[in-house]
Protein backbone atom coordinates (compact mmCIF):
# COMPACT_ATOMS: atom_id res chain seq x y z
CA UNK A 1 -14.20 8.23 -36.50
CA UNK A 2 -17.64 7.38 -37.21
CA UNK A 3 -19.26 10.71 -35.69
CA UNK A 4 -16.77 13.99 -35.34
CA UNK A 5 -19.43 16.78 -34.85
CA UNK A 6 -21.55 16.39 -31.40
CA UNK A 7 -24.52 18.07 -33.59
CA UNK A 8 -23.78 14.63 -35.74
CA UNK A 9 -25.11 12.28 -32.79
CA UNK A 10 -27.85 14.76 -31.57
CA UNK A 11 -29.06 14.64 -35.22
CA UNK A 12 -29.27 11.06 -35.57
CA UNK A 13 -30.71 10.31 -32.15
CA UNK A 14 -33.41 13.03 -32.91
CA UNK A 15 -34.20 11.61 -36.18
CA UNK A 16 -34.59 7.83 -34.38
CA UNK A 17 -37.09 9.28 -31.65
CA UNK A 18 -39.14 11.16 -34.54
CA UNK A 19 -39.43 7.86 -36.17
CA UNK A 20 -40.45 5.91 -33.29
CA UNK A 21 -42.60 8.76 -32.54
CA UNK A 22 -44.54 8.76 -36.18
CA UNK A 23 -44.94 5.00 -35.49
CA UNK A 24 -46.96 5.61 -32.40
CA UNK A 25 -47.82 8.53 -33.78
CA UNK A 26 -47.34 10.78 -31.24
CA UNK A 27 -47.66 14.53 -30.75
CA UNK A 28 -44.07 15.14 -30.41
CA UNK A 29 -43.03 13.84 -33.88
CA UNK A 30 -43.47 17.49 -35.14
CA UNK A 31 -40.97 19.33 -32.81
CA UNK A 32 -38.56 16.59 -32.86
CA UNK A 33 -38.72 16.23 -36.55
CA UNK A 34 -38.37 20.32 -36.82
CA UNK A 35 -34.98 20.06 -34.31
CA UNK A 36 -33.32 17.33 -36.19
CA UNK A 37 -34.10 18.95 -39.89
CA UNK A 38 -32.59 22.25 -38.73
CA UNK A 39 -29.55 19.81 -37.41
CA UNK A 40 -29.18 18.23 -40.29
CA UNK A 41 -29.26 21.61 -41.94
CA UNK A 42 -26.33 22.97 -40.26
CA UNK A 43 -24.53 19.20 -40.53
CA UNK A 44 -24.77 19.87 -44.91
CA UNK A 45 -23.54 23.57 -44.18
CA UNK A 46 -21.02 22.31 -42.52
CA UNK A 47 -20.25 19.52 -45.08
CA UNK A 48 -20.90 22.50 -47.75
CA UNK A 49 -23.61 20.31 -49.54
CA UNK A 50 -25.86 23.17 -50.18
CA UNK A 51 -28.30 21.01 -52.24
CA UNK A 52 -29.18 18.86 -48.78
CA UNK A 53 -29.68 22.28 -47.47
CA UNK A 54 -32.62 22.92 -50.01
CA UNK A 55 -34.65 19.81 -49.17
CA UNK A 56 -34.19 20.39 -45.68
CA UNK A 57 -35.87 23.85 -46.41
CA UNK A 58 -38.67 21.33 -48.12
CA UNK A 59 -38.97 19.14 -44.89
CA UNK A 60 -38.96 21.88 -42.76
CA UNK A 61 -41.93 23.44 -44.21
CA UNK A 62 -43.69 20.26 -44.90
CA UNK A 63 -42.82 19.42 -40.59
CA UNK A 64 -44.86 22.72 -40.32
CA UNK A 65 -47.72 22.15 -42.52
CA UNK A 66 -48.38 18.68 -41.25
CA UNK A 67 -48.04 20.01 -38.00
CA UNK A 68 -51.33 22.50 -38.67
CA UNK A 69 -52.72 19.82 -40.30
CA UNK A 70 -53.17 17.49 -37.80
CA UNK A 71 -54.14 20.53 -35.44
CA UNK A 72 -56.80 21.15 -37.39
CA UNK A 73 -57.85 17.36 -37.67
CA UNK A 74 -58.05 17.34 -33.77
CA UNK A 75 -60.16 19.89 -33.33
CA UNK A 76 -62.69 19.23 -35.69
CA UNK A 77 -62.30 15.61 -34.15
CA UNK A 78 -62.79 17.30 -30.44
CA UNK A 79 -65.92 19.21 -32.09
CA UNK A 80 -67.60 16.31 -33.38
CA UNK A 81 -67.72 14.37 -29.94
């Protein structure tokens, strides 16, 4: 069967809108992209590939520093109008 875990389809639907998202570059690429990383975190526990688990770790905190990034790009945008 081509998906056995419900997490499994939630994880890959996620990670389609946070792509379509990033292309249009919306606001809610960041908390989509933070849902499906922690899904595909517990999909590799799961699997036990504990090394998928690391770079999730990595994307998780490079979803969050983006995420301040771009807050603070906004507001110095919104200042400079």
């Amino acid at each position: 069967m081509l998906f056995e875990n419900p997490v499994e389809i939630v994880a890959v639907l996620t990670g389609l809108f946070a792509i379509y998202f990033q292309i249009k570059a919306n606001p809610l690429y960041w908390p989509i992209s933070i849902i499906n990383v922690i899904l595909n975190a517990i999909i590799f526990h799961q699997a036990r590939l504990y090394a998928e688990i690391s770079l999730q770790v990595y994307y998780f905190g490079m979803n969050i520093s983006m995420d301040e990034f771009i807050g603070q790009k906004r507001a110095i945008n919104r200042h400079d109008l």
